[in-house]
N, C-alpha and C. Protein backbone atom coordinates (compact mmCIF):
# COMPACT_ATOMS: atom_id res chain seq x y z
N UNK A 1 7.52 31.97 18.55
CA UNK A 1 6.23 31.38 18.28
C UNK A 1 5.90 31.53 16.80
N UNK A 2 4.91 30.56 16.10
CA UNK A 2 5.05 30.65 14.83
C UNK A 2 3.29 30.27 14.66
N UNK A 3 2.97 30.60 13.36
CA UNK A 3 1.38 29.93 13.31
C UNK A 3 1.54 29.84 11.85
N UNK A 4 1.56 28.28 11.79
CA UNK A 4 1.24 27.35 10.81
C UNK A 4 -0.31 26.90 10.37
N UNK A 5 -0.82 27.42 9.09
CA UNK A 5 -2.03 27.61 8.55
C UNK A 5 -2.08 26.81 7.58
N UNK A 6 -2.93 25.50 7.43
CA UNK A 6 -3.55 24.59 6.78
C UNK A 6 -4.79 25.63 5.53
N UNK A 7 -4.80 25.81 4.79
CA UNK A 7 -5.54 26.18 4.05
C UNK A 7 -6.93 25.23 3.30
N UNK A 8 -8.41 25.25 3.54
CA UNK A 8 -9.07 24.58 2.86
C UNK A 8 -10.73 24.56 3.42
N UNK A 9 -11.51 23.85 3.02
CA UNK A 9 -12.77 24.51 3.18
C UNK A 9 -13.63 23.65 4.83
N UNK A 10 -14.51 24.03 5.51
CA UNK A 10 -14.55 23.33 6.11
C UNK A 10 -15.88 22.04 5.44
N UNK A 11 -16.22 20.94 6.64
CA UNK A 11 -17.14 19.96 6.11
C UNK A 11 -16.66 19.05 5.31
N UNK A 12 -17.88 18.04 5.59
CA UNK A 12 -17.56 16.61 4.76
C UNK A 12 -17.37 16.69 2.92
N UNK A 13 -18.19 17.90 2.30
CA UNK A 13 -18.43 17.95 1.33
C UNK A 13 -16.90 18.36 0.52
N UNK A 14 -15.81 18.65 1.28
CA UNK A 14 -14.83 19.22 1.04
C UNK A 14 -13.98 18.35 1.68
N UNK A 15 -14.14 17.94 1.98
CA UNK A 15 -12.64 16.47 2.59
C UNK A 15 -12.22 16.11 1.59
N UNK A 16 -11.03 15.83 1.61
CA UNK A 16 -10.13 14.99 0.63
C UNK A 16 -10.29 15.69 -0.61
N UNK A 17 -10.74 17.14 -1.04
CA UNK A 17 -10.74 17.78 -1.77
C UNK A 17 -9.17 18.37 -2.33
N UNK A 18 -8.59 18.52 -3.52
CA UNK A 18 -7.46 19.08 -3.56
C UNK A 18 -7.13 20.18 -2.85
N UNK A 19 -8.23 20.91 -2.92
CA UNK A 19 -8.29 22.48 -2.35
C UNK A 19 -8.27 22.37 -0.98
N UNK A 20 -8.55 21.36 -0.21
CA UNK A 20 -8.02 20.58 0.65
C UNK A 20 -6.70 20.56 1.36
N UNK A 21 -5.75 20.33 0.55
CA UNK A 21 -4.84 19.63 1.19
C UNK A 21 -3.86 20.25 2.26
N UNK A 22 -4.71 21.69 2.39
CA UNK A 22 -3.58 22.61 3.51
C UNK A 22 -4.57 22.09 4.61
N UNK A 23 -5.45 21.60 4.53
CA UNK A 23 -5.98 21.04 6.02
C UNK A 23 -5.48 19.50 6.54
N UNK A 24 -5.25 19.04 5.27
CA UNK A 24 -4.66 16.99 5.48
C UNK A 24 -2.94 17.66 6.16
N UNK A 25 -2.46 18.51 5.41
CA UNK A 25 -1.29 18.71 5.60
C UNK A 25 -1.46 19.39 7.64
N UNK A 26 -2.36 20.15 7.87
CA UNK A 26 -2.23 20.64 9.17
C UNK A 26 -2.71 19.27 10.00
N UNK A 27 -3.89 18.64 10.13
CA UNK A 27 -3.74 17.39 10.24
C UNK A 27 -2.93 16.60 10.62
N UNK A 28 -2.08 16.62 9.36
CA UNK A 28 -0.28 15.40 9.77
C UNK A 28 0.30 15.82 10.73
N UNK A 29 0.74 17.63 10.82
CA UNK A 29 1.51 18.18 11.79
C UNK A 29 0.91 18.18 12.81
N UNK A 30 -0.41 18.04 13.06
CA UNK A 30 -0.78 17.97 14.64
C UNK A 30 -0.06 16.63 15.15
N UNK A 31 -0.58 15.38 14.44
CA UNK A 31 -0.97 14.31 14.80
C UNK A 31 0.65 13.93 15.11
N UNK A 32 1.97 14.24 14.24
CA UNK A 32 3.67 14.13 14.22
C UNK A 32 3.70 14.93 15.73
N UNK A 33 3.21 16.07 15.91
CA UNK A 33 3.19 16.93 17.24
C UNK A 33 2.68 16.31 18.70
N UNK A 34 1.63 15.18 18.09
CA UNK A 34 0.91 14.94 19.50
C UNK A 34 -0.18 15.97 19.68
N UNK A 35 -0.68 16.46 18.70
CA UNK A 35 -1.00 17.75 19.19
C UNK A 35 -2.43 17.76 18.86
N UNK A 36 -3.87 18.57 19.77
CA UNK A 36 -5.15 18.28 18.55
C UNK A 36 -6.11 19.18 18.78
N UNK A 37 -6.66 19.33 17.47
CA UNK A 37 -7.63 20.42 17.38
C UNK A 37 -8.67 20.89 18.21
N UNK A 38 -8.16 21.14 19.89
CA UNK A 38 -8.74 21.16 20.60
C UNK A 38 -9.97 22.51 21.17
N UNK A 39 -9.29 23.43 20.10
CA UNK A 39 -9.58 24.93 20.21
C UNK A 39 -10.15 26.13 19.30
N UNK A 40 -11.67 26.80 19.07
CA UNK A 40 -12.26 27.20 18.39
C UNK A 40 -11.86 28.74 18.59
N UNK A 41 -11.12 29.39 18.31
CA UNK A 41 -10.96 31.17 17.84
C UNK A 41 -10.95 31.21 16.64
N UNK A 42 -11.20 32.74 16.65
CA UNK A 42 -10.69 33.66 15.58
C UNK A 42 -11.32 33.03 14.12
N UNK A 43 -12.60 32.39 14.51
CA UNK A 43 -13.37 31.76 13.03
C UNK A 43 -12.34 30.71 12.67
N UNK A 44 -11.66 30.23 13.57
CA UNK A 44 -10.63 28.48 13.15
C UNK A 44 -10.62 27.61 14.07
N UNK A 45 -10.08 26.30 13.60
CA UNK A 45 -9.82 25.14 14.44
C UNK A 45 -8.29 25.39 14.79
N UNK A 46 -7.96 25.33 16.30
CA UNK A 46 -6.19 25.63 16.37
C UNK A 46 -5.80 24.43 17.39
N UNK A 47 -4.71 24.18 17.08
CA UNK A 47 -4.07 23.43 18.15
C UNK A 47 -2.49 23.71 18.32
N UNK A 48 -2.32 23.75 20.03
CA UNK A 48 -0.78 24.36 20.07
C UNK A 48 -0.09 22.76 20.01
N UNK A 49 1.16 23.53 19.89
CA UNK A 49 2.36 22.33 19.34
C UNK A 49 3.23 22.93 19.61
N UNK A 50 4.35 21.89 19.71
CA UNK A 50 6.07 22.23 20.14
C UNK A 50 6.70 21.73 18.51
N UNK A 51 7.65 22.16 17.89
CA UNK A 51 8.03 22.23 16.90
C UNK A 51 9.42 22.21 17.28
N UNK A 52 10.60 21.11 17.84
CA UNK A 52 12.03 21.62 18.25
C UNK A 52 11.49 22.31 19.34
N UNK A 53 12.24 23.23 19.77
CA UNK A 53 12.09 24.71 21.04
C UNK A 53 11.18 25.56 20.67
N UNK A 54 10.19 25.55 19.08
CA UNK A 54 9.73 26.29 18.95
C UNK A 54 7.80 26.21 19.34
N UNK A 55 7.46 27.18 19.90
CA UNK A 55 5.82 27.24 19.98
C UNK A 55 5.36 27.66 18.67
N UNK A 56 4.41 26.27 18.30
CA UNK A 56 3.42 26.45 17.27
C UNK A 56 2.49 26.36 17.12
N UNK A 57 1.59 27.34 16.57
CA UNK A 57 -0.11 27.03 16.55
C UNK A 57 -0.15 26.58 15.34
N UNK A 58 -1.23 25.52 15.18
CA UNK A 58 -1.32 24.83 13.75
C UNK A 58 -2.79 25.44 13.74
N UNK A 59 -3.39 26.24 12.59
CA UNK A 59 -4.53 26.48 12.52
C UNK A 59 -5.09 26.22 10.77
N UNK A 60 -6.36 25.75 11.18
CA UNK A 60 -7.30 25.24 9.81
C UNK A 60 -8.48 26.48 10.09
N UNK A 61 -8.51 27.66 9.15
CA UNK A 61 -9.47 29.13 8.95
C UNK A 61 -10.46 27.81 9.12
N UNK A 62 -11.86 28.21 9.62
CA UNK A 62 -13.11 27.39 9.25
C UNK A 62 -14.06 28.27 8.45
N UNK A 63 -13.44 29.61 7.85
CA UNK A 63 -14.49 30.78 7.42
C UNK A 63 -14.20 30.36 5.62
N UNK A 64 -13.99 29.12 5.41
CA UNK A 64 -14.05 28.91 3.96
C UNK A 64 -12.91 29.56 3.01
N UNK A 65 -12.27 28.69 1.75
CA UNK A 65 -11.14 29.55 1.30
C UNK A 65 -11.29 30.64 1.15
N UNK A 66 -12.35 31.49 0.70
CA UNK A 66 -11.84 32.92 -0.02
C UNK A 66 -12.24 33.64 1.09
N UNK A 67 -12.24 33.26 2.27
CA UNK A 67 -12.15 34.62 3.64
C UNK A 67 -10.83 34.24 4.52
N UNK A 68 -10.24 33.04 4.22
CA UNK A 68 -9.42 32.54 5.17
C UNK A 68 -8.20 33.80 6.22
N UNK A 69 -8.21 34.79 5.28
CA UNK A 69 -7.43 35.89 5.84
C UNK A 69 -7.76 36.70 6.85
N UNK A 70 -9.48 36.65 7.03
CA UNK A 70 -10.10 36.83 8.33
C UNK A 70 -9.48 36.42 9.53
N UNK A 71 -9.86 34.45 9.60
CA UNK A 71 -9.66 33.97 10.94
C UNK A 71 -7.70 34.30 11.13
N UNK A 72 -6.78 34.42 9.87
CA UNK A 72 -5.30 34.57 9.80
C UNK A 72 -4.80 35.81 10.57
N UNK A 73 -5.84 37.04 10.19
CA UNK A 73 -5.23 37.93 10.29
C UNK A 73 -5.64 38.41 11.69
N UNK A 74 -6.88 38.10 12.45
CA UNK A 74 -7.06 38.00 13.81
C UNK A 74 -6.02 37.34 14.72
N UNK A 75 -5.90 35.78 14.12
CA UNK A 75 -4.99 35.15 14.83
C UNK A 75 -3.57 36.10 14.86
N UNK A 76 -2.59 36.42 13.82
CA UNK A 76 -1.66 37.01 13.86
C UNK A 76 -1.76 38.46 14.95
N UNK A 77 -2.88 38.96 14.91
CA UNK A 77 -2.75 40.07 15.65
C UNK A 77 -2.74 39.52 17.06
N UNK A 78 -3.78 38.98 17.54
CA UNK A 78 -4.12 38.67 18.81
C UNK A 78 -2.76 38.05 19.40
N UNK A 79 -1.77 37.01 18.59
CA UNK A 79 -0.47 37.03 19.30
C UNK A 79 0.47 37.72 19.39
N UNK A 80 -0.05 38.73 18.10
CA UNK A 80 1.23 40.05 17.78
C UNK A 80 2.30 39.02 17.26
N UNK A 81 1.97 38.55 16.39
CA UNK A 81 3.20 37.87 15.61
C UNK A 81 3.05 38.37 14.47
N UNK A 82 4.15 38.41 13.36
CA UNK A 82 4.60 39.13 11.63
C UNK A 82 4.66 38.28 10.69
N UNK A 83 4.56 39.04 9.56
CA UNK A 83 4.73 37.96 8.67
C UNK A 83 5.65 37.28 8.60
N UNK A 84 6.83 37.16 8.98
CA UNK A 84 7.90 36.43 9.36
C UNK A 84 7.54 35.00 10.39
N UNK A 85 6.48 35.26 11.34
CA UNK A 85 6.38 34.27 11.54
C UNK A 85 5.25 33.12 10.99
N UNK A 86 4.97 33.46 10.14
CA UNK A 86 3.55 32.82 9.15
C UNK A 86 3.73 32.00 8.14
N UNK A 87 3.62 30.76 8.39
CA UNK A 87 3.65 29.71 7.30
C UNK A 87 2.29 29.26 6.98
N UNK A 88 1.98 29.31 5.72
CA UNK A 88 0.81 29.00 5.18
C UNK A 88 1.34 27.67 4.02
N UNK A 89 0.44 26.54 3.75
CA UNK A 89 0.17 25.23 3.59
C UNK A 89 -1.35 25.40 2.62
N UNK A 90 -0.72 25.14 1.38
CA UNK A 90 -1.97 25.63 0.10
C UNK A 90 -1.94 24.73 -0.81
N UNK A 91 -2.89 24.34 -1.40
CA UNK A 91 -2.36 23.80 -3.16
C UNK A 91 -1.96 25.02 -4.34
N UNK A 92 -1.54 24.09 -5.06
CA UNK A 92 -1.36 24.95 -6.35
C UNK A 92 -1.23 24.46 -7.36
N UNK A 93 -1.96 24.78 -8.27
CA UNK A 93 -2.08 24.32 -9.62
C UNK A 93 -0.62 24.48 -10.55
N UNK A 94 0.21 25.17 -10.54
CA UNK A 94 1.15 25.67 -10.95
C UNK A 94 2.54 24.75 -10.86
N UNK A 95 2.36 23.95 -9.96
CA UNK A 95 3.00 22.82 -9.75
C UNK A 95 2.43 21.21 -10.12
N UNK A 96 3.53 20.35 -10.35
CA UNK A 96 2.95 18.85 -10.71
C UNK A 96 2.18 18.30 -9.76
N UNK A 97 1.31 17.32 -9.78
CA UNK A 97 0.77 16.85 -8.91
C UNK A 97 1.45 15.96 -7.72
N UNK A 98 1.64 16.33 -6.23
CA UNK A 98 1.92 15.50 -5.22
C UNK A 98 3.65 15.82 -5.41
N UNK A 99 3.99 17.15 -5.92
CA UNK A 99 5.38 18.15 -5.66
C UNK A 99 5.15 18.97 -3.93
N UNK A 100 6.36 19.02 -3.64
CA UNK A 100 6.08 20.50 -2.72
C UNK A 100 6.87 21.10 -2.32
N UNK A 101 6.37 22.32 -2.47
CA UNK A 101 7.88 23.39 -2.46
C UNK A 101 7.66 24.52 -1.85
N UNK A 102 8.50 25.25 -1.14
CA UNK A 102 8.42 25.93 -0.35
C UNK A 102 8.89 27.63 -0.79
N UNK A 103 8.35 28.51 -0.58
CA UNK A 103 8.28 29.86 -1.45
C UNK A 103 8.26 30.52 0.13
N UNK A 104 8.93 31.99 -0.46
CA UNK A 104 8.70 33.18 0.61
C UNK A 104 8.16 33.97 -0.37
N UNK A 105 6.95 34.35 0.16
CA UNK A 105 6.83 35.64 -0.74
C UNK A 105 5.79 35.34 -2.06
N UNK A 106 5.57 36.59 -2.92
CA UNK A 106 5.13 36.43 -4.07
C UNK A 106 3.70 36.64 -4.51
N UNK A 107 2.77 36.61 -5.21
CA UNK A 107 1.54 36.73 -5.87
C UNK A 107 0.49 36.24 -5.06
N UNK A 108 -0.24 35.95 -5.27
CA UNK A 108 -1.49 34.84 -5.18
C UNK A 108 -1.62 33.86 -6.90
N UNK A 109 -1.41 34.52 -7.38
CA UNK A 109 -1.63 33.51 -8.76
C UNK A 109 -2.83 32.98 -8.53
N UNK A 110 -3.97 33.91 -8.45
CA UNK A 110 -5.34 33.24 -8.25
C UNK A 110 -6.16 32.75 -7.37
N UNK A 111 -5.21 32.26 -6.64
CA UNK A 111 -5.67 31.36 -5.09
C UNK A 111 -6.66 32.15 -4.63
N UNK A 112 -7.55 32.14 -4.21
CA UNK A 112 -8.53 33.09 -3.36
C UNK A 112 -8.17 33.08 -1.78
N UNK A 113 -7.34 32.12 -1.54
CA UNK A 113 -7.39 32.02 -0.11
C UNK A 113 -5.97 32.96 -0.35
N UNK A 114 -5.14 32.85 -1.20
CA UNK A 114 -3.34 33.38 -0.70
C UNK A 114 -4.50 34.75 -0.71
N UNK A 115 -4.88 35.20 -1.90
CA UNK A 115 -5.59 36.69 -1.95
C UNK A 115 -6.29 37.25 -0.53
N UNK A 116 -6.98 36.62 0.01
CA UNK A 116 -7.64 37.12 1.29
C UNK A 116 -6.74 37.02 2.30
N UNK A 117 -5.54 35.92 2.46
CA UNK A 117 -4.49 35.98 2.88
C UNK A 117 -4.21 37.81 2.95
N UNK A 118 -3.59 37.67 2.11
CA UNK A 118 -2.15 38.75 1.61
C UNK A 118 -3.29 40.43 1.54
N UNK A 119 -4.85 39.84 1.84
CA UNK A 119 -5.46 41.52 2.16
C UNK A 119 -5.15 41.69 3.58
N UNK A 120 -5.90 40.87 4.54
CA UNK A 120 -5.64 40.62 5.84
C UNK A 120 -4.67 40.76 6.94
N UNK A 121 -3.34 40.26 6.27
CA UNK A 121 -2.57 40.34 7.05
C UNK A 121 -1.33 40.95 7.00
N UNK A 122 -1.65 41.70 5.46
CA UNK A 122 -0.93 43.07 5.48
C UNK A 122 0.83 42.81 4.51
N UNK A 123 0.21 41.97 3.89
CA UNK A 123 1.08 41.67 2.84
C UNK A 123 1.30 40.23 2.48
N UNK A 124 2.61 39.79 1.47
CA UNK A 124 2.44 38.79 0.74
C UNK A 124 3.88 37.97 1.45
N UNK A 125 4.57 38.67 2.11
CA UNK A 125 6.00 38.22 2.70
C UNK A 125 6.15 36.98 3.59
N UNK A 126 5.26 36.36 3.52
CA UNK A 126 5.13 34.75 3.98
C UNK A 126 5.63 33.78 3.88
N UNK A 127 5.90 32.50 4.11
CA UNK A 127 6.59 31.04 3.92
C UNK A 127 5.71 30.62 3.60
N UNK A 128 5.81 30.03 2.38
CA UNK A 128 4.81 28.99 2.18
C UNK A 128 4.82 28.17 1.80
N UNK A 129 4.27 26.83 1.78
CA UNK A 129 4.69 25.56 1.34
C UNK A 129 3.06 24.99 0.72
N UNK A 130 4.20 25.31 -0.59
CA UNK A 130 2.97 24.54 -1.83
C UNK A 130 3.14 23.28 -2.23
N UNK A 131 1.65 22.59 -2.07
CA UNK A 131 1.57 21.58 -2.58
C UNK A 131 1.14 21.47 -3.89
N UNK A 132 1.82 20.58 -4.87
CA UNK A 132 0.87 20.58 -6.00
C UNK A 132 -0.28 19.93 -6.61
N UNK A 133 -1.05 20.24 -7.22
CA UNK A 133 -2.41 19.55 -8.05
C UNK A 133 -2.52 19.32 -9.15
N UNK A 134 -1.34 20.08 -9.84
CA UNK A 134 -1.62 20.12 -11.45
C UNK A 134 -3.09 20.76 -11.65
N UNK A 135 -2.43 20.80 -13.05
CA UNK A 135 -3.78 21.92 -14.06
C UNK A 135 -4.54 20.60 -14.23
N UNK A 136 -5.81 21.56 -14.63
CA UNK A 136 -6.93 20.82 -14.64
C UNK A 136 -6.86 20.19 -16.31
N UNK A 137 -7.97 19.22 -16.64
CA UNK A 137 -7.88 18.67 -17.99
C UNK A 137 -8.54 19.52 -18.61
N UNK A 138 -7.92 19.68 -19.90
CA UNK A 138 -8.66 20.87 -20.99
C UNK A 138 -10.17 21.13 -20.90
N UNK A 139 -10.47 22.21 -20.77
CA UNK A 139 -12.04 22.59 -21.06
C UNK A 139 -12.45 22.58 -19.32
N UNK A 140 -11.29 21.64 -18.55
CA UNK A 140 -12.50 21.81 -16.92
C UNK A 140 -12.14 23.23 -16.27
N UNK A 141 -13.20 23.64 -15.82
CA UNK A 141 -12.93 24.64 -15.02
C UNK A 141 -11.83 24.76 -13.57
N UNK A 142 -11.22 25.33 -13.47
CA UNK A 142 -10.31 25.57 -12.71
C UNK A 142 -10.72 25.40 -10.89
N UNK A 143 -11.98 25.70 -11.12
CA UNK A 143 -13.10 25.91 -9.40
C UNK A 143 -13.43 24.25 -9.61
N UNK A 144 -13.95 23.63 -10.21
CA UNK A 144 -14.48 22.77 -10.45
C UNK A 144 -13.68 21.65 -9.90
N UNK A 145 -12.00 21.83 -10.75
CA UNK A 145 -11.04 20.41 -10.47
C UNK A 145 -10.73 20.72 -9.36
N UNK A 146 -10.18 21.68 -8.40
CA UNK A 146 -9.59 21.89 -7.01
C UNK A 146 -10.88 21.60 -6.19
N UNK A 147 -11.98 21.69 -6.14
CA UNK A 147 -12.71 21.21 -5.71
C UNK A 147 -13.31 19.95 -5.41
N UNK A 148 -12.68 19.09 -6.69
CA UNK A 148 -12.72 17.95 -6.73
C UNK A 148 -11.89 16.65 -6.19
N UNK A 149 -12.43 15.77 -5.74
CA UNK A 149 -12.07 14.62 -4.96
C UNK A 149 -10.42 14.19 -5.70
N UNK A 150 -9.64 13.83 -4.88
CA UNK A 150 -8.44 12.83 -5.39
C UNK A 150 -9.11 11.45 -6.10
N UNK A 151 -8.67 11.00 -6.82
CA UNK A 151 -9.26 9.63 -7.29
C UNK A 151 -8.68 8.47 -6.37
N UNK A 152 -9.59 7.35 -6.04
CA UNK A 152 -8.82 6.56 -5.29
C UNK A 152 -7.77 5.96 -5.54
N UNK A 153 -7.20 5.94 -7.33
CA UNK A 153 -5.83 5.29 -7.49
C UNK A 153 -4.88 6.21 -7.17
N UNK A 154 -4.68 7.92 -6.57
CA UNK A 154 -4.48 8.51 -5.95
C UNK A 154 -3.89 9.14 -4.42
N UNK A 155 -4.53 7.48 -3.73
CA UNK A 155 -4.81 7.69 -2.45
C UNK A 155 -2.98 7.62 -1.73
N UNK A 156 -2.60 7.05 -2.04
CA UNK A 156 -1.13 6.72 -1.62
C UNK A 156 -0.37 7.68 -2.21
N UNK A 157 -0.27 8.18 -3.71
CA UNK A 157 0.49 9.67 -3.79
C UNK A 157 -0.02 10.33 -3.04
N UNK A 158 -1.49 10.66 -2.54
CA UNK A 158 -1.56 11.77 -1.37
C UNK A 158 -1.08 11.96 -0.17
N UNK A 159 -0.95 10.44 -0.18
CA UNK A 159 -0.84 10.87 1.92
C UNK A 159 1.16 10.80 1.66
N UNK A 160 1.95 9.99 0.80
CA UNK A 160 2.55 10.30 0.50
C UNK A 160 3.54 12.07 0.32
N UNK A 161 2.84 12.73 -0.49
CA UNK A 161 2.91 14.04 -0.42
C UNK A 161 2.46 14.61 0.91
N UNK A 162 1.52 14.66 1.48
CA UNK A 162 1.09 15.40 2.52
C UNK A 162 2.19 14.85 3.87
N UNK A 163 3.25 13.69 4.10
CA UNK A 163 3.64 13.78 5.11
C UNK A 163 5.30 14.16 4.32
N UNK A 164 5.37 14.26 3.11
CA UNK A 164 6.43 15.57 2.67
C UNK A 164 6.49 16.85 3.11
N UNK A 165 5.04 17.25 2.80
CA UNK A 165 4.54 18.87 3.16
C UNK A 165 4.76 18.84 4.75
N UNK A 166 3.98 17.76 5.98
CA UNK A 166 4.25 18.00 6.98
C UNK A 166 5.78 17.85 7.62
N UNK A 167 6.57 17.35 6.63
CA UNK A 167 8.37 17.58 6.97
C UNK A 167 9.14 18.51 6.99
N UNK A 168 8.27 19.40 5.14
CA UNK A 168 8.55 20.90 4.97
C UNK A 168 7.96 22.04 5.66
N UNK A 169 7.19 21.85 6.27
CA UNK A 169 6.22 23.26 7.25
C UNK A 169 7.38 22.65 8.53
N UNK A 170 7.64 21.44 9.54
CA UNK A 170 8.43 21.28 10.58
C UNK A 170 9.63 22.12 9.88
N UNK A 171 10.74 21.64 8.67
CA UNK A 171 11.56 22.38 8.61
C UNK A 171 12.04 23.46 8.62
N UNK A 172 10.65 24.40 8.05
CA UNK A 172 10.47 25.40 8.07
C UNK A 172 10.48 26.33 9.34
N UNK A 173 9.44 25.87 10.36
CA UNK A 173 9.91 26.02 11.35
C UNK A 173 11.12 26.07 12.09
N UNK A 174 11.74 25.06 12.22
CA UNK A 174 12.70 24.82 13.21
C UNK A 174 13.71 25.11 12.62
N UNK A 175 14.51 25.23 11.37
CA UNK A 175 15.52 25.41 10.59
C UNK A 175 15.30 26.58 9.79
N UNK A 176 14.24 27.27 9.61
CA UNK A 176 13.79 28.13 8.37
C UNK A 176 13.83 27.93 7.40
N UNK A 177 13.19 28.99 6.50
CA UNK A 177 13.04 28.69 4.95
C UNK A 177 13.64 28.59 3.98
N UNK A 178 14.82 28.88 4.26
CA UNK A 178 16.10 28.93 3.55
C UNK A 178 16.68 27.44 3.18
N UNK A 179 16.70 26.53 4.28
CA UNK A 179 16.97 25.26 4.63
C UNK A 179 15.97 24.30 3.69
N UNK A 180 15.10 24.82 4.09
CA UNK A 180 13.74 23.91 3.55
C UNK A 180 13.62 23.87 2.20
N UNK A 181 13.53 25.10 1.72
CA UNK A 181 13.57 25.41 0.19
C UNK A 181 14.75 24.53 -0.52
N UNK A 182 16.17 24.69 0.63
CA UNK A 182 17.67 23.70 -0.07
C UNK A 182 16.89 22.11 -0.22
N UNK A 183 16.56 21.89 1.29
CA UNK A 183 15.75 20.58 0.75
C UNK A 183 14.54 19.96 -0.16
N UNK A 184 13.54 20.72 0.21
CA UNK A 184 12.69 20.00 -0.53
C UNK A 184 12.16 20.67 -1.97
N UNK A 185 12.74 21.90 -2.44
CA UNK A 185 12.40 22.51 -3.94
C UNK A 185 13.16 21.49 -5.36
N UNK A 186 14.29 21.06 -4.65
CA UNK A 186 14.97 20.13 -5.84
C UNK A 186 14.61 18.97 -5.90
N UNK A 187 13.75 18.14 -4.95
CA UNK A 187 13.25 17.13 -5.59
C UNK A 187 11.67 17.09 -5.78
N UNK A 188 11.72 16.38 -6.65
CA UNK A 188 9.91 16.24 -7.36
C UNK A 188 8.87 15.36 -6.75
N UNK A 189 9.62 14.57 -6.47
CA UNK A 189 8.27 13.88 -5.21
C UNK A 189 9.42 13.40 -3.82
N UNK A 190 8.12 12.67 -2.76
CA UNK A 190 9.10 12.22 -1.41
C UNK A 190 10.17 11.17 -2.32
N UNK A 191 10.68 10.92 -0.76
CA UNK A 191 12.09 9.96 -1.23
C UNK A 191 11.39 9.34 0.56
């Protein structure tokens, strides 16, 4: 069993937000699954899914990014699953825009959500599959651009990227991270 975590804020005011896109990305994987947000625990929206042979919960925290490690780290306990089985679905500035690549492990580099993550659930030893946003334009604040809307000439690199990301969280799953990382870290956008 595995629990796949969409990262992003809840409400309309935050849709289609960059900071966003671990929820568009959980989203895709329901909808590729058949699968739907039928179920309110642990301060999240969850829905189970079959992944290959594997059982997966796809969950979107609804306790806002910088607690998200709350509704994570409940969920993980209550199934008694490890960080081994935890894929988390984030943006990141640190990457080009509408890249995605898949990491075990590592920092937060700021994120407030990896940070409440990695208090919560008892470390940083995770799969994760980053999407990118690119840095913000000189002088904008960093809260400000991830917060901010995709532009509509935009709209097609997004959904674009996001059913990359939902190829790399399945691979991840069903093949592991090892696989995933061979595939999708060397190229720069879908194909």
């Amino acid at each position: 069993m595995k629990l796949v975590v969409g990262l992003g804020n809840p409400g309309e005011d935050y849709a289609r937000t960059r900071h966003n896109v671990g929820f568009l990305v959980a989203d895709g994987l329901a909808r590729a699954c058949g699968a739907v947000f039928s179920t309110r625990k642990f301060g999240a929206e969850i829905a189970e899914a079959s992944v290959g042979r594997e059982r997966v919960w796809i969950v979107k925290p609804q306790t806002y990014m910088n607690h998200s490690g709350e509704a994570v780290g409940s969920a993980l306990r209550f199934w008694k699953l490890g960080l081994g089985d935890l894929v988390v679905v984030h943006d990141d500035l640190e990457l080009d825009p509408f890249r995605v690549q898949v990491k075990v492990g590592g920092g937060h580099g700021g994120h407030n959500g990896l940070k409440s993550l990695n208090a919560h659930v008892g470390g940083a030893d995770y799969v994760r599959v980053r999407v990118g946003v690119g840095r913000p334009p000189a002088r904008m604040d960093s809260a400000d651009y991830v917060l901010g809307r995709f532009a509509r000439s935009e709209e097609k690199p997004v959904e674009e990227c996001v059913g990359w990301a939902v190829e790399a969280a399945r691979m991840v799953v069903e093949l592991g991270a090892v696989k995933a990382m061979n595939q999708f870290n060397r190229r720069s956008a879908p194909s």
